[in-house]
C-alpha atoms as a PDB file:
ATOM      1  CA  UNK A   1      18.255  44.875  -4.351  1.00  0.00           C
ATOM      2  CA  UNK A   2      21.738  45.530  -3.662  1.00  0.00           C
ATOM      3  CA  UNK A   3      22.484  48.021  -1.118  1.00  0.00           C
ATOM      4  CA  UNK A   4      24.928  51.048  -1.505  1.00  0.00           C
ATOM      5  CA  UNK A   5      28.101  51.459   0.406  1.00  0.00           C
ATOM      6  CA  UNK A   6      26.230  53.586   3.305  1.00  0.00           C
ATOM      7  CA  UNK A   7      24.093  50.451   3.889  1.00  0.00           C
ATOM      8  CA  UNK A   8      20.879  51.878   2.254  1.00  0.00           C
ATOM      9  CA  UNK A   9      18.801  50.596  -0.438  1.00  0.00           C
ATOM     10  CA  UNK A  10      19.401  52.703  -3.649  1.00  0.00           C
ATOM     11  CA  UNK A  11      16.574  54.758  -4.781  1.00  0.00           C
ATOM     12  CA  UNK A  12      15.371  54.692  -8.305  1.00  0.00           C
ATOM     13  CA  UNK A  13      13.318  57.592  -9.834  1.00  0.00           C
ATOM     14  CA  UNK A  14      11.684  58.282 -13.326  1.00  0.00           C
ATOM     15  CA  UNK A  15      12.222  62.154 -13.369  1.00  0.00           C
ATOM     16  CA  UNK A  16      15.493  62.993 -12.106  1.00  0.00           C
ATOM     17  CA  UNK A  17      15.254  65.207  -9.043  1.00  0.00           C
ATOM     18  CA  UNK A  18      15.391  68.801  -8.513  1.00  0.00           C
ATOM     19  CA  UNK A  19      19.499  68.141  -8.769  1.00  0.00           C
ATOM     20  CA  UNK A  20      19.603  66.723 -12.048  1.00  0.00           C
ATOM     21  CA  UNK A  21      20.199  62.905 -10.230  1.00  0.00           C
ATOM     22  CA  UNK A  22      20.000  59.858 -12.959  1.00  0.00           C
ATOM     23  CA  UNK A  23      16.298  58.483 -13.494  1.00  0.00           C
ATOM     24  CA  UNK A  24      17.004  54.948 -12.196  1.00  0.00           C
ATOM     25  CA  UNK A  25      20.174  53.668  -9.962  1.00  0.00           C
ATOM     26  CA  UNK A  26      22.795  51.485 -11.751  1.00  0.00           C
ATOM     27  CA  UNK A  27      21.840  48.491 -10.330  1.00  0.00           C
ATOM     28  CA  UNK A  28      17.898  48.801 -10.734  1.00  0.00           C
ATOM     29  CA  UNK A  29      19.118  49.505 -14.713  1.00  0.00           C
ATOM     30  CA  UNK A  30      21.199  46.264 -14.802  1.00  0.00           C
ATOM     31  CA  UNK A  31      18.850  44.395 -13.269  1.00  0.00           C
ATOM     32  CA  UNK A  32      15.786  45.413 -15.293  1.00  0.00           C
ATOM     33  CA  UNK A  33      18.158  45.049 -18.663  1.00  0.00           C
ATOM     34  CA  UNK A  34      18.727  41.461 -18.067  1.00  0.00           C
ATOM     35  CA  UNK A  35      14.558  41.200 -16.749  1.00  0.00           C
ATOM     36  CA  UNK A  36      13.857  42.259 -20.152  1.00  0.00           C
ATOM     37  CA  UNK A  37      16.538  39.778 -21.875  1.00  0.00           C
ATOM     38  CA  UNK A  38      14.826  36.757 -20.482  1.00  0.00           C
ATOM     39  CA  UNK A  39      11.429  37.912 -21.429  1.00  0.00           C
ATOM     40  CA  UNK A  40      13.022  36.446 -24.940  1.00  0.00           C
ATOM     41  CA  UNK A  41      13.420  33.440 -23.399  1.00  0.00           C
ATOM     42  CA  UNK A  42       9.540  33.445 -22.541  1.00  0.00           C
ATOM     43  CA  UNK A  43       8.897  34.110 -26.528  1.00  0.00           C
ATOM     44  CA  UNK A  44      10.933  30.951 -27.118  1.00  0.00           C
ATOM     45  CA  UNK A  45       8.712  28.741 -24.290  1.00  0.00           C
ATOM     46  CA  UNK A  46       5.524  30.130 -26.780  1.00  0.00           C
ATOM     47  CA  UNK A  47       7.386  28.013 -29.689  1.00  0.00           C
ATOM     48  CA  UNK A  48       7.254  25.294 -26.767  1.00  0.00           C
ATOM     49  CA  UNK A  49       3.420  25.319 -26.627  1.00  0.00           C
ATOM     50  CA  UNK A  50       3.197  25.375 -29.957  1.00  0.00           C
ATOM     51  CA  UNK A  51       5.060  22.121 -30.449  1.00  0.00           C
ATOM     52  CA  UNK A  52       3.134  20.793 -27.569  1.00  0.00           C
ATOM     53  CA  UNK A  53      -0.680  21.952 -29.603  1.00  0.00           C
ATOM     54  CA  UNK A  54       0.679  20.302 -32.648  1.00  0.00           C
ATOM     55  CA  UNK A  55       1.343  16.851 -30.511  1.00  0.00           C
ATOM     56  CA  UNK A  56       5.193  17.211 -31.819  1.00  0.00           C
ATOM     57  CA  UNK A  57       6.157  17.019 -28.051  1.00  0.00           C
ATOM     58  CA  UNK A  58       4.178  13.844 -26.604  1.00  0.00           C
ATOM     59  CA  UNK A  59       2.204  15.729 -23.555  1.00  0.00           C
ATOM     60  CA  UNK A  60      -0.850  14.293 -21.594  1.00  0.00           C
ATOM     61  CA  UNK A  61      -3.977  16.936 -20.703  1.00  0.00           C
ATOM     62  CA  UNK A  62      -2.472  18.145 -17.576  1.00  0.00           C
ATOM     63  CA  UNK A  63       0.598  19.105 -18.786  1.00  0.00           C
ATOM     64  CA  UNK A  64      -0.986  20.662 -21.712  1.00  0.00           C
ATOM     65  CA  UNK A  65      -2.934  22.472 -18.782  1.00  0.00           C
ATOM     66  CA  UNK A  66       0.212  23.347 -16.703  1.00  0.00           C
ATOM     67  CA  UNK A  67       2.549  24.191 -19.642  1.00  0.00           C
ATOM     68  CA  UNK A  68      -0.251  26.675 -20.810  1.00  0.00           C
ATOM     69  CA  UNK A  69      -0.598  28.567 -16.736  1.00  0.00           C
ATOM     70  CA  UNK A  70       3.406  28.296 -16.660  1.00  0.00           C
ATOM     71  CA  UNK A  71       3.793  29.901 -19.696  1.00  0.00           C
ATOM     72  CA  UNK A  72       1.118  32.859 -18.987  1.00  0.00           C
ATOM     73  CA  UNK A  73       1.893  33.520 -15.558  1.00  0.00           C
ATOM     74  CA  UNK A  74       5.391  33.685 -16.785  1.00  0.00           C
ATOM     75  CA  UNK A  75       4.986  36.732 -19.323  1.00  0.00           C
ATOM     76  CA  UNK A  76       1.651  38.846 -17.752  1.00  0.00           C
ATOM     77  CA  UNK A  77       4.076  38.269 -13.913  1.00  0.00           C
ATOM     78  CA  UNK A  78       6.945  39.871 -15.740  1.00  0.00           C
ATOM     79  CA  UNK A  79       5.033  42.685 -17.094  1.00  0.00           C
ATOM     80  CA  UNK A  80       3.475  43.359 -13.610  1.00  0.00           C
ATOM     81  CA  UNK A  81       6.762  43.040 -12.096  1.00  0.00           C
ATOM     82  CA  UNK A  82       8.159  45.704 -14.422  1.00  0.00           C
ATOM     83  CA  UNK A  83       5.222  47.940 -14.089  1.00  0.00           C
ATOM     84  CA  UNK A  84       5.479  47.639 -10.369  1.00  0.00           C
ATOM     85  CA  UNK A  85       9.065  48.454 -10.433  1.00  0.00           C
ATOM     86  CA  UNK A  86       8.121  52.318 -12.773  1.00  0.00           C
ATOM     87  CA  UNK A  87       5.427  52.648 -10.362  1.00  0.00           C
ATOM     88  CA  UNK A  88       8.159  52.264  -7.254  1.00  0.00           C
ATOM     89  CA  UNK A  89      10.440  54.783  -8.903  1.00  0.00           C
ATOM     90  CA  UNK A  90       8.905  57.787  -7.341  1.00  0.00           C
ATOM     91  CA  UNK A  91      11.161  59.111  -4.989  1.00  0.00           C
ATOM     92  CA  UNK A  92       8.436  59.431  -2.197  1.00  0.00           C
ATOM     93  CA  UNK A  93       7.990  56.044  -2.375  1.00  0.00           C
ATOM     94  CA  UNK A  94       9.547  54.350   0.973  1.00  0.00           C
ATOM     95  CA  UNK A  95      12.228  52.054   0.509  1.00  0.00           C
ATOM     96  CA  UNK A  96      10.506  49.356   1.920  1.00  0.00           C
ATOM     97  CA  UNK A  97       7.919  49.408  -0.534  1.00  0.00           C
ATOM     98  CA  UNK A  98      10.870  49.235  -3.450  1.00  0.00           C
ATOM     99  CA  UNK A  99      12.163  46.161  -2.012  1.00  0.00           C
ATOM    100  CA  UNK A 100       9.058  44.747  -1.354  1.00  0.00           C
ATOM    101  CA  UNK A 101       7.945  45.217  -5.140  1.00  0.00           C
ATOM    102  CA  UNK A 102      10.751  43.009  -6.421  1.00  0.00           C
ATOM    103  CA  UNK A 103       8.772  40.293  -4.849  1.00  0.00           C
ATOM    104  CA  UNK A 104       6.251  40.283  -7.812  1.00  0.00           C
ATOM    105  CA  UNK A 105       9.585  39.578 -10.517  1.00  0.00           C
ATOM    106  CA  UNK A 106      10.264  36.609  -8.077  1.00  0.00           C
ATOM    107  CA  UNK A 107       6.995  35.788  -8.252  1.00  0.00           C
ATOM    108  CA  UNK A 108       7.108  35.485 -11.903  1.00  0.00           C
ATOM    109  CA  UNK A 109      10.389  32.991 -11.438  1.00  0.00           C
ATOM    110  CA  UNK A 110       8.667  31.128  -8.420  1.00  0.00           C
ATOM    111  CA  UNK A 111       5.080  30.472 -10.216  1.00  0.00           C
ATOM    112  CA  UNK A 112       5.824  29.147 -13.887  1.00  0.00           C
ATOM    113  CA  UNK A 113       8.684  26.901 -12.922  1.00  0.00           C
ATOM    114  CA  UNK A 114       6.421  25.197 -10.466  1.00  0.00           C
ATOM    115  CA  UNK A 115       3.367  25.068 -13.200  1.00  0.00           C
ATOM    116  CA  UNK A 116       6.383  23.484 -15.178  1.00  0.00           C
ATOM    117  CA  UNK A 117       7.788  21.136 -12.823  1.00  0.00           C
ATOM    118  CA  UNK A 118       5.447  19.815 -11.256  1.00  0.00           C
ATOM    119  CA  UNK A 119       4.167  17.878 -14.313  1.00  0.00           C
ATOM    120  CA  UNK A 120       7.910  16.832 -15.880  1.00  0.00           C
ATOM    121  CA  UNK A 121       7.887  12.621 -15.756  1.00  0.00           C
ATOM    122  CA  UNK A 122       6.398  10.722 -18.675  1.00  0.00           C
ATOM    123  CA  UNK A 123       2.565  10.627 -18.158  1.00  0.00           C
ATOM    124  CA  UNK A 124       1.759  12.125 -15.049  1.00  0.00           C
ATOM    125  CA  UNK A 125      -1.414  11.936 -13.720  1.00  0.00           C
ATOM    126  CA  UNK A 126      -1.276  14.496 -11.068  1.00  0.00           C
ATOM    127  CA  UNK A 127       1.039  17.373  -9.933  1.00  0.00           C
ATOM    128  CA  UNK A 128       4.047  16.132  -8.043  1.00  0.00           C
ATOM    129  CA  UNK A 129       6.061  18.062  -5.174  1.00  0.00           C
ATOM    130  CA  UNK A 130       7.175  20.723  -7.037  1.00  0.00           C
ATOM    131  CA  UNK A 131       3.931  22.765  -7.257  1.00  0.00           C
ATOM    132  CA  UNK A 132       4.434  23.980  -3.902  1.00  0.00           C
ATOM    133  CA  UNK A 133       6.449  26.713  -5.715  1.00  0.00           C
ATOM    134  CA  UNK A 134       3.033  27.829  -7.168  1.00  0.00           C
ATOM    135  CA  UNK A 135       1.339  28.659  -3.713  1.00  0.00           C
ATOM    136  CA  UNK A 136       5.253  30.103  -2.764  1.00  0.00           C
ATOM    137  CA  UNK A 137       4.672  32.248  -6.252  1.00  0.00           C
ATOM    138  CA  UNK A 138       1.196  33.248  -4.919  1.00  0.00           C
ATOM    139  CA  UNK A 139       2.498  34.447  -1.127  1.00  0.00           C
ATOM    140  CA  UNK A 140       5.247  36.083  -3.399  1.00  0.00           C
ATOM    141  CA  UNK A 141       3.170  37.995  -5.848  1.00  0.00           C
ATOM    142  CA  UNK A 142       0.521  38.933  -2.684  1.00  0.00           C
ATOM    143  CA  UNK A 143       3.517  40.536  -0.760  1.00  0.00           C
ATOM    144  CA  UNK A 144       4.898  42.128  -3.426  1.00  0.00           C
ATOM    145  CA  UNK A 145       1.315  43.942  -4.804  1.00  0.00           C
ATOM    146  CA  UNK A 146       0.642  44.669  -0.724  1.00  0.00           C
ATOM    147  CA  UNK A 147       3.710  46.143  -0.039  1.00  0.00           C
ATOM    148  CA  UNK A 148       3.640  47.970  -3.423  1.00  0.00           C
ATOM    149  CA  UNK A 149       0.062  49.231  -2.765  1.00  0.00           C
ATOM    150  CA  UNK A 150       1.027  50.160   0.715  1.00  0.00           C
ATOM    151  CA  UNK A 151       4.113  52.259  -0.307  1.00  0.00           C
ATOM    152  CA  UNK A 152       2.570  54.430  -2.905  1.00  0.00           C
ATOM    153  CA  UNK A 153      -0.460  55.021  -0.626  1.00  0.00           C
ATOM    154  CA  UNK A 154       2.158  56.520   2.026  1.00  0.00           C
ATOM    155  CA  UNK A 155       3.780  58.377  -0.715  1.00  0.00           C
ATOM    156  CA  UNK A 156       0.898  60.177  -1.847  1.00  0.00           C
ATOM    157  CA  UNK A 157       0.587  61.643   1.520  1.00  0.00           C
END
């Protein structure tokens, strides 16, 4: 989130308000334009897996395993995280909440890149160091749907 030059956290909205205000902030735009760019770069990790089902990329079962979880928490997390982010947009929602809702995009970063890491090597025949970024991924996305939660409880009041 970046922060606007009064030192608060910009607030995005799907129905402009009462004064005709844009739907969404510039930088929750920009930032949600270049979520949705990478999302082709999850497409391109499918043609991954595919090489890895035909055997064309030498893999052992648990990186089959962990390639497959990387890969899926990597597109359903991003979908979540942009869901979470329309769902934020109310402008009742406290800013708190906003921020806190980004957590489920990092999430989507934090969780697939340790599913993927933690199985690079030739052969491995467990999970190295690297999947602590899975249980990070977890606190992450818990946070995030918490805080989320939370927020648009205290804006329906």
């Amino acid at each position: 989130m970046f922060l606007t030059p009064n030192g608060a956290m910009p607030r995005a909205s799907l129905a402009p308000d009462r004064k005709g205000n844009p739907l969404m902030s510039d930088s929750t735009m920009l930032s949600t334009g270049i979520i949705l760019l990478i999302v082709v770069t999850i497409a391109y990790g499918g043609t991954f897996l595919v090489r890895v089902s035909t055997g064309s990329v030498p893999t052992n079962d648990l990186q089959k395993s962990f390639f497959r979880a990387g890969h899926g928490h990597a597109g359903i997390l991003v979908i979540l995280g942009l869901v979470v982010r329309l769902l934020l947009a109310e402008p009742a929602v406290p800013a708190w909440s906003v921020a806190l809702g980004d957590l489920v995009l990092i999430a989507a970063i934090l969780m697939p890149a340790g599913f993927f890491l933690s199985v690079i090597g030739r052969d491995p025949d467990r999970p190295n160091r690297w999947r602590i970024m899975i249980y990070v991924g977890a606190a992450s996305l818990t946070v995030g749907l918490v805080g989320s939660g939370l927020g648009l409880i205290a804006a329906a009041r």
